[in-house]
Structure formats: structure tokens, C-alpha cells
Protein backbone atom coordinates (compact mmCIF):
# COMPACT_ATOMS: atom_id res chain seq x y z
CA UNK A 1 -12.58 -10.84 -124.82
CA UNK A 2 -11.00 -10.60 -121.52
CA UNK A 3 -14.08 -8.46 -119.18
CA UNK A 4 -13.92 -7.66 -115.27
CA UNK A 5 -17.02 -6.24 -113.70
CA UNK A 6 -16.24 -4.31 -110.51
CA UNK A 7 -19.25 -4.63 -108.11
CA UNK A 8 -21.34 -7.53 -107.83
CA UNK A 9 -24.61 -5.94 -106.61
CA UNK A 10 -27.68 -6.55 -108.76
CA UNK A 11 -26.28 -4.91 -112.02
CA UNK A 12 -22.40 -6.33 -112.14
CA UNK A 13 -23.75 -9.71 -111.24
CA UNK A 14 -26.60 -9.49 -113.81
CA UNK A 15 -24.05 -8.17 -116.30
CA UNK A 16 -21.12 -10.28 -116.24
CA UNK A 17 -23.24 -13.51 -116.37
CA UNK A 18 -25.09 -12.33 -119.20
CA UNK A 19 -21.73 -11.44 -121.17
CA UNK A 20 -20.65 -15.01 -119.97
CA UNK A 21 -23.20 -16.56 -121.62
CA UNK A 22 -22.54 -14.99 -124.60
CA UNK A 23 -18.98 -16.21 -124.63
CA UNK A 24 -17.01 -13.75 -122.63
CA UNK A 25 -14.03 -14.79 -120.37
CA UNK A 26 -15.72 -13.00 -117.04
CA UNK A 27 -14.33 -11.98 -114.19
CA UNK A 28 -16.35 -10.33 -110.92
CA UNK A 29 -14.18 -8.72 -108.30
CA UNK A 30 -16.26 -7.74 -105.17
CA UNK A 31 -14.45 -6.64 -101.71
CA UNK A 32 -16.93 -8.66 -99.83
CA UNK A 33 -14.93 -11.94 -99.61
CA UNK A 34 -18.04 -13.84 -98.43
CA UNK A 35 -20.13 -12.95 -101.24
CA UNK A 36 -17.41 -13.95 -103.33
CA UNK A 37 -16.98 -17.13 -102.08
CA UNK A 38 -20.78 -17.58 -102.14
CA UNK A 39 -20.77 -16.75 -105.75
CA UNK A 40 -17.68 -18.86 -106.48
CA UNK A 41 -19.82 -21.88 -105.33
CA UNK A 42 -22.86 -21.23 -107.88
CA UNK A 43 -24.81 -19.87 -105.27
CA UNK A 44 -26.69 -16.73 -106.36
CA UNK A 45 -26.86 -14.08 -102.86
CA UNK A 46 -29.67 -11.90 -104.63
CA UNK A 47 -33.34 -13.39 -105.88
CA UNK A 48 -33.89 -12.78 -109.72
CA UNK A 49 -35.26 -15.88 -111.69
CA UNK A 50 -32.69 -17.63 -114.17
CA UNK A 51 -29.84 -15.80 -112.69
CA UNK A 52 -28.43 -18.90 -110.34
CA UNK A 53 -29.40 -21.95 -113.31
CA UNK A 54 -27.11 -19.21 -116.09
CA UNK A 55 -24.30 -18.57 -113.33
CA UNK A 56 -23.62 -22.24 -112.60
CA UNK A 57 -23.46 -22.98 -116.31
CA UNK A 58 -21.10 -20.31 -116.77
CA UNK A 59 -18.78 -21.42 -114.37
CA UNK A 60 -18.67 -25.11 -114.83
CA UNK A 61 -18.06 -24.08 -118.15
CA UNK A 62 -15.21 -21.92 -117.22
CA UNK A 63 -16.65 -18.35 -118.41
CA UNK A 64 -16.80 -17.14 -115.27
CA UNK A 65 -15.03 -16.64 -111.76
CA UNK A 66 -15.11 -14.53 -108.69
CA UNK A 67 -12.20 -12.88 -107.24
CA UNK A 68 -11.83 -10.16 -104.18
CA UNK A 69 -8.18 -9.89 -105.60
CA UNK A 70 -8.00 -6.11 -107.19
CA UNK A 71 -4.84 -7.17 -108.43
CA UNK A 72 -5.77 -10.41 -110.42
CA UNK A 73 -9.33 -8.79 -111.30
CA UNK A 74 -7.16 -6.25 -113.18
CA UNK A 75 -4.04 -7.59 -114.86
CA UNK A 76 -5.97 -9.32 -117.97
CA UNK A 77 -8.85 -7.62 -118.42
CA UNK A 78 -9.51 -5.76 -121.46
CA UNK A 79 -12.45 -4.30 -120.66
CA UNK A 80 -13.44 -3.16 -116.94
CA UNK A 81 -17.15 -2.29 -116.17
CA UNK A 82 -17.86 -0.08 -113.21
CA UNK A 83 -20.95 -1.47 -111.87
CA UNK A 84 -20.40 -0.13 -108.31
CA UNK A 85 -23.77 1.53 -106.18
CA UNK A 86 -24.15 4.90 -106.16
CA UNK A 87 -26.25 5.35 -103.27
CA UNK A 88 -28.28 8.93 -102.02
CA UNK A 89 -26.42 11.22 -99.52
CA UNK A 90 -28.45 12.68 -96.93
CA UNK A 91 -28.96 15.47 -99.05
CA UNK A 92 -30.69 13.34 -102.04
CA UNK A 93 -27.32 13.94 -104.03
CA UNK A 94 -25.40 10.84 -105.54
CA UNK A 95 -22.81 9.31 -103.17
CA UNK A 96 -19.76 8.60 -105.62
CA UNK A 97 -17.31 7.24 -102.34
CA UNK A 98 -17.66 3.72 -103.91
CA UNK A 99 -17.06 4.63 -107.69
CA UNK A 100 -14.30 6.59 -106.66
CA UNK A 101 -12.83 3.84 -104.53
CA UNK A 102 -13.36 1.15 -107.30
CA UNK A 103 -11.31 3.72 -109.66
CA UNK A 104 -8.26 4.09 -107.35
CA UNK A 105 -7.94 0.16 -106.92
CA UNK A 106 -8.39 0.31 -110.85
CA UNK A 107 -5.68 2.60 -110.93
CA UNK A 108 -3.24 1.27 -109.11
CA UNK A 109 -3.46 -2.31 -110.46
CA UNK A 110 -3.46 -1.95 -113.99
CA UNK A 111 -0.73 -3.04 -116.13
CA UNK A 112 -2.33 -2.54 -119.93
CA UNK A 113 -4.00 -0.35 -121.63
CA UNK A 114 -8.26 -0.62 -120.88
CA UNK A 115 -11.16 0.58 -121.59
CA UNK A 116 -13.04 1.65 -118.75
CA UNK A 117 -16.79 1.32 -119.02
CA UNK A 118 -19.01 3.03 -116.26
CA UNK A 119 -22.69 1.26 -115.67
CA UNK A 120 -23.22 3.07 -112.24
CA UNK A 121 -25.85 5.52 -112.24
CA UNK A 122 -23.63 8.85 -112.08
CA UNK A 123 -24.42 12.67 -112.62
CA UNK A 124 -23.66 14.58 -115.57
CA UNK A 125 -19.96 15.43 -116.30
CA UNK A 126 -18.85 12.12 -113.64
CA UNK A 127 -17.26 10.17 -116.51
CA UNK A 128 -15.02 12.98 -117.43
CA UNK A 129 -13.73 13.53 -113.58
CA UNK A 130 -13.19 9.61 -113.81
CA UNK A 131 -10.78 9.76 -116.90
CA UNK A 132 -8.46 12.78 -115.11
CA UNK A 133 -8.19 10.48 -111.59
CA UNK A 134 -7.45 7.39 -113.88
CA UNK A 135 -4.72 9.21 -115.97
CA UNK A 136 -3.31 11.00 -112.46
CA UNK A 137 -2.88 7.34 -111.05
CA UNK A 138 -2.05 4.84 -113.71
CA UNK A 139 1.45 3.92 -115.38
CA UNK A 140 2.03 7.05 -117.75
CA UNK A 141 2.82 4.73 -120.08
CA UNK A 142 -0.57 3.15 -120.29
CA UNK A 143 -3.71 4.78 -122.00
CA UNK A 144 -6.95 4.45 -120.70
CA UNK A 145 -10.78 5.48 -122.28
CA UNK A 146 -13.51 5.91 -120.53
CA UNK A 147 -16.66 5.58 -121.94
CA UNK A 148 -20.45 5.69 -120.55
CA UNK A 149 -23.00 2.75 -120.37
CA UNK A 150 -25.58 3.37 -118.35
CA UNK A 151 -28.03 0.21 -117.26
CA UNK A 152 -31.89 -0.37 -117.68
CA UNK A 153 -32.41 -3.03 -115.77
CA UNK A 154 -35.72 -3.98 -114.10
CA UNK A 155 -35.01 -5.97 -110.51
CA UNK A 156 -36.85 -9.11 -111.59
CA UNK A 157 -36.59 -8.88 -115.31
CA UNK A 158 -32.58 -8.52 -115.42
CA UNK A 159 -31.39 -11.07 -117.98
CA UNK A 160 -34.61 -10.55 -120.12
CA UNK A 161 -33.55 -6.72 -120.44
CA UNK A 162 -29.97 -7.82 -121.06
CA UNK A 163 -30.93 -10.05 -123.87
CA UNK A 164 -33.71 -8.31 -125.19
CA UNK A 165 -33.16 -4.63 -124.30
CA UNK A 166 -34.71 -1.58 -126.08
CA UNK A 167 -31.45 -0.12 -126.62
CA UNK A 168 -27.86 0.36 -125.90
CA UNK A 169 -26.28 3.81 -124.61
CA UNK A 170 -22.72 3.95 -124.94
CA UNK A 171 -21.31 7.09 -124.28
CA UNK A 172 -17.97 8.55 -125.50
CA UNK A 173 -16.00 11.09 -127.58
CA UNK A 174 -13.51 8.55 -128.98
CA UNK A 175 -15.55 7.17 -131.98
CA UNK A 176 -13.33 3.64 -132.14
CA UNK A 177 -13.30 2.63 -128.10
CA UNK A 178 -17.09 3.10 -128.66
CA UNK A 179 -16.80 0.86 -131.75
CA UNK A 180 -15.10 -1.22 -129.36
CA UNK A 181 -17.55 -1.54 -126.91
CA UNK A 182 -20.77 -1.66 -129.31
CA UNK A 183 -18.34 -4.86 -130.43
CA UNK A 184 -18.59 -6.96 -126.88
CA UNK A 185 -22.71 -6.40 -126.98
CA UNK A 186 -22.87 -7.12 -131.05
CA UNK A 187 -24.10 -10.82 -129.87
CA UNK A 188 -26.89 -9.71 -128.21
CA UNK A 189 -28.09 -8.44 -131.39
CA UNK A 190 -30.31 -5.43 -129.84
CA UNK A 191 -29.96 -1.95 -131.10
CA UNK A 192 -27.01 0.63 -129.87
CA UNK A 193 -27.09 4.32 -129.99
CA UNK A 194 -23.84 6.69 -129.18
CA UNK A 195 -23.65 9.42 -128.43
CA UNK A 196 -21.60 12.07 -126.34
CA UNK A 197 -20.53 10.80 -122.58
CA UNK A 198 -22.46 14.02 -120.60
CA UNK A 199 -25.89 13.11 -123.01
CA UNK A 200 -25.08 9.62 -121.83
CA UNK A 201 -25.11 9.87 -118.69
CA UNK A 202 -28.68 12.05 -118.71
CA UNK A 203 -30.36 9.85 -120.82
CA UNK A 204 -30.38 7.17 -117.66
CA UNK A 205 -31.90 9.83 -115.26
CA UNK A 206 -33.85 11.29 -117.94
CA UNK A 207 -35.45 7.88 -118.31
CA UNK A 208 -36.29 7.36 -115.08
CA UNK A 209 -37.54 10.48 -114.19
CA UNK A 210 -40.12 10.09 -117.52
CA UNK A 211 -41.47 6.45 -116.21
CA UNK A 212 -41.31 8.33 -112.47
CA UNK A 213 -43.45 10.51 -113.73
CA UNK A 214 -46.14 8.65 -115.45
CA UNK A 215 -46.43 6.83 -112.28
CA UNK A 216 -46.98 9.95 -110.19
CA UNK A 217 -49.07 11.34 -113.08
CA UNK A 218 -51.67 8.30 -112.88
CA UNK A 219 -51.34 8.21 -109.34
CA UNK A 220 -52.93 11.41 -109.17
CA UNK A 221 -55.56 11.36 -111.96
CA UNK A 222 -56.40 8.11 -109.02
CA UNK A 223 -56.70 10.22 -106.36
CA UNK A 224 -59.11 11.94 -108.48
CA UNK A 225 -61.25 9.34 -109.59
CA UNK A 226 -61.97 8.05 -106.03
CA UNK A 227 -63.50 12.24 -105.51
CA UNK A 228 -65.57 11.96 -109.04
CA UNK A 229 -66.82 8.36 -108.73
CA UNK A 230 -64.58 7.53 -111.87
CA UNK A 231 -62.23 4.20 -112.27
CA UNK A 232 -58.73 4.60 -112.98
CA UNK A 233 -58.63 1.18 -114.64
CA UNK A 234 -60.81 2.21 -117.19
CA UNK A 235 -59.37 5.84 -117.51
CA UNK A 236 -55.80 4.22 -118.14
CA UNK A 237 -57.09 2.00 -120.24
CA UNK A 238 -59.11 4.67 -122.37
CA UNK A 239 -55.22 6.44 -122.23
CA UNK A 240 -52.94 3.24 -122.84
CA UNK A 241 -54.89 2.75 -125.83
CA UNK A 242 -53.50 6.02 -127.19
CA UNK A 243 -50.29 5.12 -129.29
CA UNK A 244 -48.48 8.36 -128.33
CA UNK A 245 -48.78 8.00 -124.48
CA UNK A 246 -48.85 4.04 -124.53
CA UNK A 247 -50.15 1.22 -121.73
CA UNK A 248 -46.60 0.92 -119.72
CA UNK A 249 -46.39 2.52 -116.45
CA UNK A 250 -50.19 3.79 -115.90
CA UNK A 251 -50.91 0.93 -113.12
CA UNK A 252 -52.06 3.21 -110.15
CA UNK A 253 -51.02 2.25 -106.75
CA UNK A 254 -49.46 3.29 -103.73
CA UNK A 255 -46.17 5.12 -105.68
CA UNK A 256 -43.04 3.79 -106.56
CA UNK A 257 -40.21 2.29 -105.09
CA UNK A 258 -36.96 0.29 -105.29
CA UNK A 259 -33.50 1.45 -105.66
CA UNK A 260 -33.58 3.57 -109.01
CA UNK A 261 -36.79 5.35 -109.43
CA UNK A 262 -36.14 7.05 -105.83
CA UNK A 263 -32.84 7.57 -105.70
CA UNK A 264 -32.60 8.92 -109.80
CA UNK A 265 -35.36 11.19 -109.53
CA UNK A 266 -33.55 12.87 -106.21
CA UNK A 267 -29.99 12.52 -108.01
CA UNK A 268 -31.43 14.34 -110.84
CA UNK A 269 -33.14 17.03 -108.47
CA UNK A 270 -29.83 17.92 -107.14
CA UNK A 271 -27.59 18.24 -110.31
CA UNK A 272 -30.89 20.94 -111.51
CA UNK A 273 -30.42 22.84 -107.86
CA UNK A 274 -26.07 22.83 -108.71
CA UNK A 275 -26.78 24.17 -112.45
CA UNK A 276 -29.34 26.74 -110.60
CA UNK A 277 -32.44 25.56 -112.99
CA UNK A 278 -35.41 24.97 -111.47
CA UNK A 279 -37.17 21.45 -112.37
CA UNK A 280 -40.65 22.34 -111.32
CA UNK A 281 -42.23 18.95 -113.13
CA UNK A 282 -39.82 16.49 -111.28
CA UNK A 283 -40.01 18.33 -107.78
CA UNK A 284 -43.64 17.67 -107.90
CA UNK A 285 -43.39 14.11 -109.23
CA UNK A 286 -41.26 13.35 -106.20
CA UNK A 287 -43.95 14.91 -103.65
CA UNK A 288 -46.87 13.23 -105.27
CA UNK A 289 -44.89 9.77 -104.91
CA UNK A 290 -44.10 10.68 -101.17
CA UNK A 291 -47.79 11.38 -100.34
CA UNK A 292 -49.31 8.59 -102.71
CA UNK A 293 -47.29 6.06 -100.44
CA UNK A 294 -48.82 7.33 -97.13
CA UNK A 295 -52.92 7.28 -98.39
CA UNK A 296 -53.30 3.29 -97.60
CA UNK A 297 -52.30 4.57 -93.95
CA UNK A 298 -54.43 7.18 -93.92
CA UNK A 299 -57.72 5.66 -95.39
CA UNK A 300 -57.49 2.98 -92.72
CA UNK A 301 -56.36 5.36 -89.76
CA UNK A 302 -59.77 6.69 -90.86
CA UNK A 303 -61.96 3.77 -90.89
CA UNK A 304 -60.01 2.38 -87.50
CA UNK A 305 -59.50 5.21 -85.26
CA UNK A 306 -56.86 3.69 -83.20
CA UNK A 307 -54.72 0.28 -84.88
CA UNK A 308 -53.73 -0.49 -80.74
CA UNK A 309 -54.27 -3.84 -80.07
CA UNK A 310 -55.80 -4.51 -83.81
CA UNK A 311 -54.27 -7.24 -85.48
CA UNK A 312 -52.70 -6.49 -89.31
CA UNK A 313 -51.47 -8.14 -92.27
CA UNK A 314 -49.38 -6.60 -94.75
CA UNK A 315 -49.11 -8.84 -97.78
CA UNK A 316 -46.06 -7.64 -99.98
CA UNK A 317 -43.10 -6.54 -98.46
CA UNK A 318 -40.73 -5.82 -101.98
CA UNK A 319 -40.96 -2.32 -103.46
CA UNK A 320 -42.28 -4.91 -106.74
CA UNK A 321 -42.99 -9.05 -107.27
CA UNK A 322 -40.10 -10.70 -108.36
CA UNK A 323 -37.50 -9.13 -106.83
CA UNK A 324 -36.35 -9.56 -102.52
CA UNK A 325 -35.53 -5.85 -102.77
CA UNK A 326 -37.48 -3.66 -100.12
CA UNK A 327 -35.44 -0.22 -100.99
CA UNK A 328 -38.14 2.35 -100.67
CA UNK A 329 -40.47 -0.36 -100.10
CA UNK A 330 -44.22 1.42 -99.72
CA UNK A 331 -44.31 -1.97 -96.62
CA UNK A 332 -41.85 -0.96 -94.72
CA UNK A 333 -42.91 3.23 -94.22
CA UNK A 334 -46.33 1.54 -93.29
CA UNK A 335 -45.14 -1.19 -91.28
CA UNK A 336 -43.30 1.56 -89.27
CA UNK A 337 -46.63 3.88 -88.66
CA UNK A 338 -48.77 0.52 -87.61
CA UNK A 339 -45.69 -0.52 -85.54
CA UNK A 340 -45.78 3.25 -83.91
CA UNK A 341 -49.78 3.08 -83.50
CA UNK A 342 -48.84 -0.10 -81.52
CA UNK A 343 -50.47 -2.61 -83.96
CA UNK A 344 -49.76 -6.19 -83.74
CA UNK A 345 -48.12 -7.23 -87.26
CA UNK A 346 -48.14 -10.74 -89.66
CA UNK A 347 -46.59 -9.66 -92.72
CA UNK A 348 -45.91 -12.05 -95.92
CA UNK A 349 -43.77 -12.03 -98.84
CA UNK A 350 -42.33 -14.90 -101.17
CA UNK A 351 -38.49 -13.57 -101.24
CA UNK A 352 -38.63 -10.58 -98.92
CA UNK A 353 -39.13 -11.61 -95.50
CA UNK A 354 -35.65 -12.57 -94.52
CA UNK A 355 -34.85 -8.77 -95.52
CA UNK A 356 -37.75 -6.95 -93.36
CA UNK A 357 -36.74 -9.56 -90.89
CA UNK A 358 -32.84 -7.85 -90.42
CA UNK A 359 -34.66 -4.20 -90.38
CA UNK A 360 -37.57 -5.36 -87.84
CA UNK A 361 -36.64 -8.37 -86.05
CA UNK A 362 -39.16 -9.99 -83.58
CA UNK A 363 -41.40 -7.02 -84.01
CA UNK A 364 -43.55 -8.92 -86.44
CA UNK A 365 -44.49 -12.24 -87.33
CA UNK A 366 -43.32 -13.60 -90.51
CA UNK A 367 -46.08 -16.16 -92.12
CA UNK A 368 -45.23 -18.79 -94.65
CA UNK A 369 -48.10 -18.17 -96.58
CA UNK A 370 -51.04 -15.93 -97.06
CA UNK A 371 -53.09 -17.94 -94.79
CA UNK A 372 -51.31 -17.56 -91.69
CA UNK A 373 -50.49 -14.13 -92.51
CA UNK A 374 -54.05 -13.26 -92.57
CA UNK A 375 -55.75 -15.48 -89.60
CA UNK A 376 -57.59 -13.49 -87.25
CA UNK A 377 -56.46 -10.14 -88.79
CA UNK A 378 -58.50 -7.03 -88.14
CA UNK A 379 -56.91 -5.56 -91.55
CA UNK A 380 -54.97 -6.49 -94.51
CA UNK A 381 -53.03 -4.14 -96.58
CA UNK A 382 -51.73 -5.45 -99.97
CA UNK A 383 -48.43 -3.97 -101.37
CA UNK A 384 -46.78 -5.97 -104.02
CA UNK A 385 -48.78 -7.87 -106.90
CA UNK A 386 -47.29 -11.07 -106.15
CA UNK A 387 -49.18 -13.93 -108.20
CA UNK A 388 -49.49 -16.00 -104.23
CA UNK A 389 -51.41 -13.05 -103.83
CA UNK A 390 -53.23 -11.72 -106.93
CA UNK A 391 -54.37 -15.55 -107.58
CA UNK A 392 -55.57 -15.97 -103.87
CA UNK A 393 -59.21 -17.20 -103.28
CA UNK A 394 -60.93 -13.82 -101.57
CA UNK A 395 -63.28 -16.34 -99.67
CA UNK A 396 -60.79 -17.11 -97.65
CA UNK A 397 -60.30 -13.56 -96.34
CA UNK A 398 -63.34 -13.79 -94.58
CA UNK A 399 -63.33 -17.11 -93.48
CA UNK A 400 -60.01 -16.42 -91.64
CA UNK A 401 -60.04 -12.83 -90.95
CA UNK A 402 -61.67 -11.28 -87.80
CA UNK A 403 -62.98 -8.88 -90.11
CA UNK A 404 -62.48 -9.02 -93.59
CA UNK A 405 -61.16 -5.58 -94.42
CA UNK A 406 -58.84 -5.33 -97.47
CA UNK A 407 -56.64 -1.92 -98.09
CA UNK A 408 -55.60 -2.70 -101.81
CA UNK A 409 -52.17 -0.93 -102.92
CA UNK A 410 -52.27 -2.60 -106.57
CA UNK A 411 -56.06 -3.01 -107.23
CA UNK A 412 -55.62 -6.71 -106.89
CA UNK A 413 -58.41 -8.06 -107.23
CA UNK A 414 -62.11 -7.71 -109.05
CA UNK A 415 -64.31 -5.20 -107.84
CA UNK A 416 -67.35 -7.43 -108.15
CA UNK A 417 -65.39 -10.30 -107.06
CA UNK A 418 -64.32 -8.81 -103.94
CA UNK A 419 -68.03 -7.63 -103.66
CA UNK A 420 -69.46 -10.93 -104.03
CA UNK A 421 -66.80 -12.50 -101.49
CA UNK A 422 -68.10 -9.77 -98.87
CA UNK A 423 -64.77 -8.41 -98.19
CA UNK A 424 -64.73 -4.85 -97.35
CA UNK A 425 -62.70 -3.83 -100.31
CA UNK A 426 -61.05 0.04 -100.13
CA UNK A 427 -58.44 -0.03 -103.56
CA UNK A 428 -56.50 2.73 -105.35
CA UNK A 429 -58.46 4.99 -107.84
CA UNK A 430 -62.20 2.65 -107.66
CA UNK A 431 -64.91 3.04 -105.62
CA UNK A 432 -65.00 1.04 -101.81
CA UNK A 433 -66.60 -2.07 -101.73
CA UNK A 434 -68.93 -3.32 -98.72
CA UNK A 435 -68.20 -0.32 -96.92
CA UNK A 436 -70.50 0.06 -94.17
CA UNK A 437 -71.93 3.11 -92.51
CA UNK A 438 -71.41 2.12 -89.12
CA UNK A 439 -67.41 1.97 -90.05
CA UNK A 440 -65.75 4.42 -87.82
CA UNK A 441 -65.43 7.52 -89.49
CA UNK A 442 -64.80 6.79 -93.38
CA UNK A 443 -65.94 8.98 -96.01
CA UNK A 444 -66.48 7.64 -99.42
């Protein structure tokens, strides 16, 4: 089959390889002519392991190509994906400028009958306002269908989740252009579900909103451990073991990030306040994850008194390991409050650094590894579970540190271990370790 994927941001790109590789004649049209002729050269602009080794093999094979040609992206395809962002307006609501944009060049440059399929993230009722601009700007000759296929893909994880996902969602009141569709993913061999295009499009910010809210949920049960003397990795793993609430998603930390869980949960909030029903479970899930980011800060405002002059290392920068993304990145709100208290900042990441780097410039130092991240730090606050980081020797903490005071965001790391290593050890949901009385101020 003939496929064009309009957008190629982390979900288009991750999509059309994967239907490359399962045979697929491919083609991704982007307006960004640079990232196209990036991608044309095998040369993958976004980090996610396997993607660059599958996209080369597509295209020397001839699966795949890149065009920022509407025109020629259009005039063969038989199917068109919509994989376009659908960023947060200043309100929280779902910006649709680029989906609507992608349909008007859609629009005016096609010269056959498609089937329009829409992975962006949209609200309830988006799909049908897409089929009546389609049909007011196409040939009246032509026929279009539109039909809903929302993503679940994990940054990180993307062609795993394409080739072994839970399920697909494929949205549509026109039983055979859903036949259709199920058809192109039948080689993947993974279960599909249809269903109507609104339920569709809920079931993707019903989803997230669910996992958003088992994060907030054990975030707070954390918060309540470290009053009671309890530890949250036992507690979640006395709940995991339950069958009906499961293991997944009960890691407590310093709340979630990235560029679904944030922006869904808010998208979702809004479409509640426009059908005047009021959402009282996600409003709160959205407030715990807003607070739960800022307790690192405030534990080690605490214990510090003043960060001027106090040298810190933030290890982490991506909202998650695996992935360059720092969207709602816990790193970068608390790189902002140290860089406010007039701290003096080393920060580390494997993928991520070039990215804080554009937002921050020469406000921090960017270290190659842990080690020189962490050399005569005052501090160190740990935000993403990177293996560098999870795996790294604590003796070395205070053999390079000034002070060896670790602010844990993902409960790296052994509580006895850290003990034994004499770092002053403050994690998410556990007791402090080494925590001295004559530390300014803390209370634990």
C-alpha cells in the first residue's frame, strides 16, 4: 500500500518506519526542509534506540523517502496519517493550528480518493470537524473517510509499542474503511478494537489520564509514608502484587512529565469545563503532579537555607531515560529555582544536554559524565533513572563531592547502600539516610 505520514515529530517518524518495515511504500512529508533532508540522509534528528539502524534499512531498501513537497506527498498515497503535534494553548486547551494546517495542504493536493487517518492527540468530536473541512476543500468528485487512530507510544520504547502493542484503536462509523485500515496493521499481528470515532478519540485521553493518575495516586500515598515512617517501595509492592490494580505505574518520584501525560490530562480538563461537567478526580491528579515536582526543591531549600554560592548537580535532565525529551521535565522547573537562588549549576544527562543547553545556555555547565558533574558539589539532585546513573558506584559521591548530599527523585539507589557509602541520602517516600542534626533546619 501506498502510505504518507504528515508530521515527522516523534510519532509520524516512529510510525512510518515501522509500517516500512513491514513492507509499506512510505512516504514522510514534513515542512521543515532541513529535517527532511536530515532524514533523507539516514540520519535520525530525535534519540530513540533502533529507530536510525530500521530507517536506513528502509531507505536503502527503497520503502521509504522524505519529501517537504505537499503536492508529491499527496498524489499516490492511499492512505494519509495525520501525525501532526497538538500542542497546549495557554489556556491548557489543545492547539489544533497545525492539524488544521496539515488538512488544508491535504485538501488542496489530493487527486484520489483517501482515507484519512488521524494519530494526533485531538478532543472529542475533532475527527468529525476534520471530515466537513476535507469535503469543503477537496475535488467534489473525490470521496474521502476519516477515521481515528490514536497512538500509545512511550518516548523510548516507540518501535517496541509499534510491534508489540496492547491494542489497536481505530475509530470510525464506516465499517469497511475501518476494515481497511485494521488491513495495513494486520502484519503486526497485535490485537485491534473499533469502535465509534468520538469513543476513539477518548479512549487516548482516557488512558492517559488513568496511568496520570496512578502516578499522582502513589505519589501521594509517598508523601505519606515519609510522615508515618512507612516505605513506599514496599507499600507498592504489597499493591502491585494485587492482580486488579497491577505493578505498572506505582514507581513514586518527583511526578510526571514529557509531552503526553501533561498536556492530555490538561486537554482532557478543558473539553470537561466546555461540556460543563466537573472532573473532580483529574483536577486533583493534575495539582498533586504540580506540587510532587516542587518537594526535591523544597526538602533541600530546607536543609540549605540559602543555595547562593553552593555548588549543584542535577543528574537527569529528560522528563524519563531513554528519551532526549525534556517537555515538562521535573530538571528544568528545578534548574530554574536553583538558577533564581543564584546556585552555581553542573547538570548531566546521556541524550539531553544539547536540549537544556538551547533553553539555558552558558548558565550551567554541561559534564560528560557523572563524575565531573558531581566534583566538588555541595548537592546532587537525581531526576531521571538513567542506568549511567542508577549503576553508579555511591563511593564516589563522597570522594568527589564537597559534601555528599543526595536529593533522590527516583529512589535510585539502596537505602542501606547509600547508608553504608555515608552519603546523606533524602529519597521519595523512605526514610533520610545519614541525616545529621546539625543540618540546617531539616525535619525528618
Amino acid at each position: 500500500m501506498e502510505i504518507t505520514v504528515f508530521g515527522t515529530g516523534y510519532v509520524g517518524l516512529v510510525t512510518g518506519v515501522c509500517f516500512a518495515e513491514i513492507g509499506h511504500n512510505v512516504t514522510c512529508f514534513d515542512i521543515d526542509e532541513n529535517k527532511i533532508n536530515t532524514l533523507s540522509k539516514g540520519k535520525c534528528p530525535i534519540y530513540e534506540p533502533g529507530l536510525e539502524e530500521m530507517l536506513k534499512r528502509n531507505l536503502s531498501e527503497g520503502r521509504l523517502n522524505f519529501t517537504s513537497e505537499s503536492k508529491k506527498a499527496c498524489h499516490k498515497a492511499d492512505y494519509i496519517f495525520v501525525a501532526v503535534g497538538t500542542p497546549e494553548n495557554e489556556d491548557g486547551s489543545a492547539n489544533l493550528e497545525y492539524l488544521e494546517a496539515a488538512i488544508a495542504e491535504i485538501g488542496m493536493n489530493l487527486i484520489r480518493d483517501a482515507i484519512i487517518v488521524i494519530k494526533s492527540t485531538v478532543p472529542v468530536g475533532t475527527n468529525e470537524r476534520i471530515l466537513k473541512l476535507l469535503n469543503e476543500t477537496i475535488e467534489s468528485e473525490l470521496r474521502v473517510k476519516v477515521i481515528s487512530n490514536p497512538e500509545f507510544l512511550r518516548e523510548g520504547s516507540g518501535i517496541l509499542d509499534t510491534f508489540h502493542a496492547d491494542r489497536v484503536v481505530i475509530g470510525t462509523d464506516d465499517p469497511d474503511a475501518g476494515s481497511a485500515v485494521a488491513k495495513l496493521y494486520k502484519p503486526f499481528g497485535r490485537p485491534i478494537l473499533q469502535t465509534d470515532v468520538r469513543s476513539a478519540e477518548l479512549i487516548k485521553y482516557a488512558s492517559n489520564a488513568f496511568l496520570a493518575t496512578k502516578i499522582s495516586f502513589i505519589n501521594e500515598v509517598a508523601n505519606l509514608c515519609e510522615h508515618t515512617g512507612a516505605n513506599i517501595e514496599d507499600v507498592a509492592k504489597g499493591m502491585g502484587m494485587d492482580e486488579r490494580i497491577g505493578r505498572q505505574f506505582l514507581k513514586a518520584g518527583i511526578g510526571y512529565g514529557g509531552s503526553c501525560f501533561p498536556k492530555d490530562t490538561k486537554a482532557l480538563e478543558k473539553l470537561t469545563e466546555y461540556y460543563d461537567y466537573d472532573f473532580k478526580i483529574l483536577r486533583s491528579v493534575i495539582e498533586v503532579n504540580s506540587r510532587q515536582k516542587q518537594q526535591l526543591f523544597y526538602k533541600a531549600k530546607e536543609m540549605f537555607g540559602s543555595f547562593q554560592g553552593k555548588r549543584v548537580a542535577v543528574l537527569g535532565l529528560a522528563f524519563k531515560p531513554h528519551t532526549d525529551d525534556i517537555r515538562e521535565a521535573p530538571a528544568i522547573e528545578l534548574i530554574a529555582r536553583l538558577l533564581e537562588e543564584h546556585a552555581d549549576i553542573s547538570v548531566y544527562d546521556p541524550a539531553a544536554s544539547g536540549n537544556v543547553e538551547n533553553l539555558f545556555g552558558s548558565l550551567l555547565y554541561y559534564a560528560d559524565q557523572v563524575d565531573t558533574a558531581i566534583k566538588g558539589a555541595d548537592a546532587v539532585f537525581i531526576l531521571t533513572e538513567w542506568p549511567q546513573i542508577m549503576q553508579y558506584d555511591l563511593e564516589r559521591f563522597p570522594l568527589l563531592m564537597r559534601q555528599p548530599i543526595v536529593f533522590d527523585g527516583r529512589n535510585c539507589y539502596d537505602l542501606k547502600h547509600a547508608e553504608a557509602a555515608g552519603l546523606t541520602y533524602i529519597s521519595v517516600g523512605r526514610n533520610a539516610v545519614n541525616v545529621h542534626a546539625s543540618l540546617k533546619g531539616l525535619k525528618y
